[in-house]
Protein backbone atom coordinates (compact mmCIF):
# COMPACT_ATOMS: atom_id res chain seq x y z
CA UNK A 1 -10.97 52.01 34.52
CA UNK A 2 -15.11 52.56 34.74
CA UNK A 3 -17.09 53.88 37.21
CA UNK A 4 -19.85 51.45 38.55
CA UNK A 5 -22.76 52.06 35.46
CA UNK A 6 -19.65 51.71 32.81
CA UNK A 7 -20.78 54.95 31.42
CA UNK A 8 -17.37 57.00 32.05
CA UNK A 9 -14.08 55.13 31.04
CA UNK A 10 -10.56 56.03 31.86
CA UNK A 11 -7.53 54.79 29.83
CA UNK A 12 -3.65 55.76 31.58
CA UNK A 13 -0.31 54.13 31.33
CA UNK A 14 1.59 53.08 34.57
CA UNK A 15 4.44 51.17 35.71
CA UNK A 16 2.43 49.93 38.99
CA UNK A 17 -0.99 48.56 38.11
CA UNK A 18 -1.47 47.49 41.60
CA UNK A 19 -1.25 51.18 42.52
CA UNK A 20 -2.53 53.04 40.32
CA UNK A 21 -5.81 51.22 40.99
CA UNK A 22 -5.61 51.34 44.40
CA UNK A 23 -5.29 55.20 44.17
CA UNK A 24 -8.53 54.80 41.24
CA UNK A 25 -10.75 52.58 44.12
CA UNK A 26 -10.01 55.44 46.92
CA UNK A 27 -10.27 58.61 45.09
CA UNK A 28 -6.72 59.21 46.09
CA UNK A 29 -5.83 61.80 43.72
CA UNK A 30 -8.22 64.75 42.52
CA UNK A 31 -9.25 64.84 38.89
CA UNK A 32 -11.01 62.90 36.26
CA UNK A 33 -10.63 59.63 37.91
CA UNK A 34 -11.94 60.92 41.17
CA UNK A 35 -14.73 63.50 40.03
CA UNK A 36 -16.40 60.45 37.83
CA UNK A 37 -15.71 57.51 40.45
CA UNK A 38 -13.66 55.48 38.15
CA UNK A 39 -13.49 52.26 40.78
CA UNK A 40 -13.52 49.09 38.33
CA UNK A 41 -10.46 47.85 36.42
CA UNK A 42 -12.42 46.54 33.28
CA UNK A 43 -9.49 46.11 30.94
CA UNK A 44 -5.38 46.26 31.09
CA UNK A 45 -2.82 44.99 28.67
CA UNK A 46 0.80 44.52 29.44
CA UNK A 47 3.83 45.73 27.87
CA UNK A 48 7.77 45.44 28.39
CA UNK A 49 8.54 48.55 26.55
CA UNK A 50 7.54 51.62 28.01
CA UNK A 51 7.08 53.59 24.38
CA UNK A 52 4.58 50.88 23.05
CA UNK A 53 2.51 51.05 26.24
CA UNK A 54 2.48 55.22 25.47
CA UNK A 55 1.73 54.47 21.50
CA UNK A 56 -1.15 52.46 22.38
CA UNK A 57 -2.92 54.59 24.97
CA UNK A 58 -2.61 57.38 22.51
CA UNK A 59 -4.39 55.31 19.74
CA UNK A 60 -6.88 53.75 22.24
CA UNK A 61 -7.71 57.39 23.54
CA UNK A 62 -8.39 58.19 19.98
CA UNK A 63 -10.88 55.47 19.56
CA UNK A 64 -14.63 55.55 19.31
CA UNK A 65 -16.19 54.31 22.53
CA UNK A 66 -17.35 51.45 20.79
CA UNK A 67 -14.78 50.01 19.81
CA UNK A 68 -13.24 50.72 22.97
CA UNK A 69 -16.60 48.77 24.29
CA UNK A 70 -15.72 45.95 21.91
CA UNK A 71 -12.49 45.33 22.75
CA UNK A 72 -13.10 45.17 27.04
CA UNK A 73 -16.37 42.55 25.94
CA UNK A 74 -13.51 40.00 23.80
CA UNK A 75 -12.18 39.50 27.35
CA UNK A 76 -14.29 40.70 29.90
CA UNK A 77 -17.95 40.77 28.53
CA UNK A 78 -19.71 41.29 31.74
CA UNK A 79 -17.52 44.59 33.10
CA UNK A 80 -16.54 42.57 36.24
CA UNK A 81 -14.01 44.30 37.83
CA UNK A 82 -10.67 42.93 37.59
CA UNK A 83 -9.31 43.96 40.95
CA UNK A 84 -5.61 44.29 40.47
CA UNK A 85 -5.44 46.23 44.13
């Protein structure tokens, strides 16, 4: 997730994307997400195994924000936002 100027980015693990950006969009749970108006889905990847999807937001939360910039513009270069709601 980003917030509108793509300055602030979010990366989480869930098992509902459709909900977990619903409750990104409408603020509806206090914290990060919320206090930096993280309201555009600008990247996701899919995974069958619960553990992987955990491995890789630890490594991707360990990444330098450009590369984390990189990898969003290989399939979404203008930031659009996805809109998974």
């Amino acid at each position: 997730m980003a917030n509108i100027s793509d300055s602030v980015f979010y990366i989480g693990v869930t098992s509902d994307l459709r909900r977990r950006t619903y409750e990104h969009k409408h603020a509806a749970i206090k914290g990060f997400s919320s206090k930096y108006k993280l309201e555009k889905l600008v990247y996701y990847e899919s995974f069958d195994d619960i553990n992987f999807a955990i491995k890789r937001e630890k490594q991707l939360k360990n990444w330098h924000r450009d590369w984390k910039i990189n990898l969003i513009v290989k399939v979404n270069p203008g930031f659009s936002d996805l809109n998974i709601e």
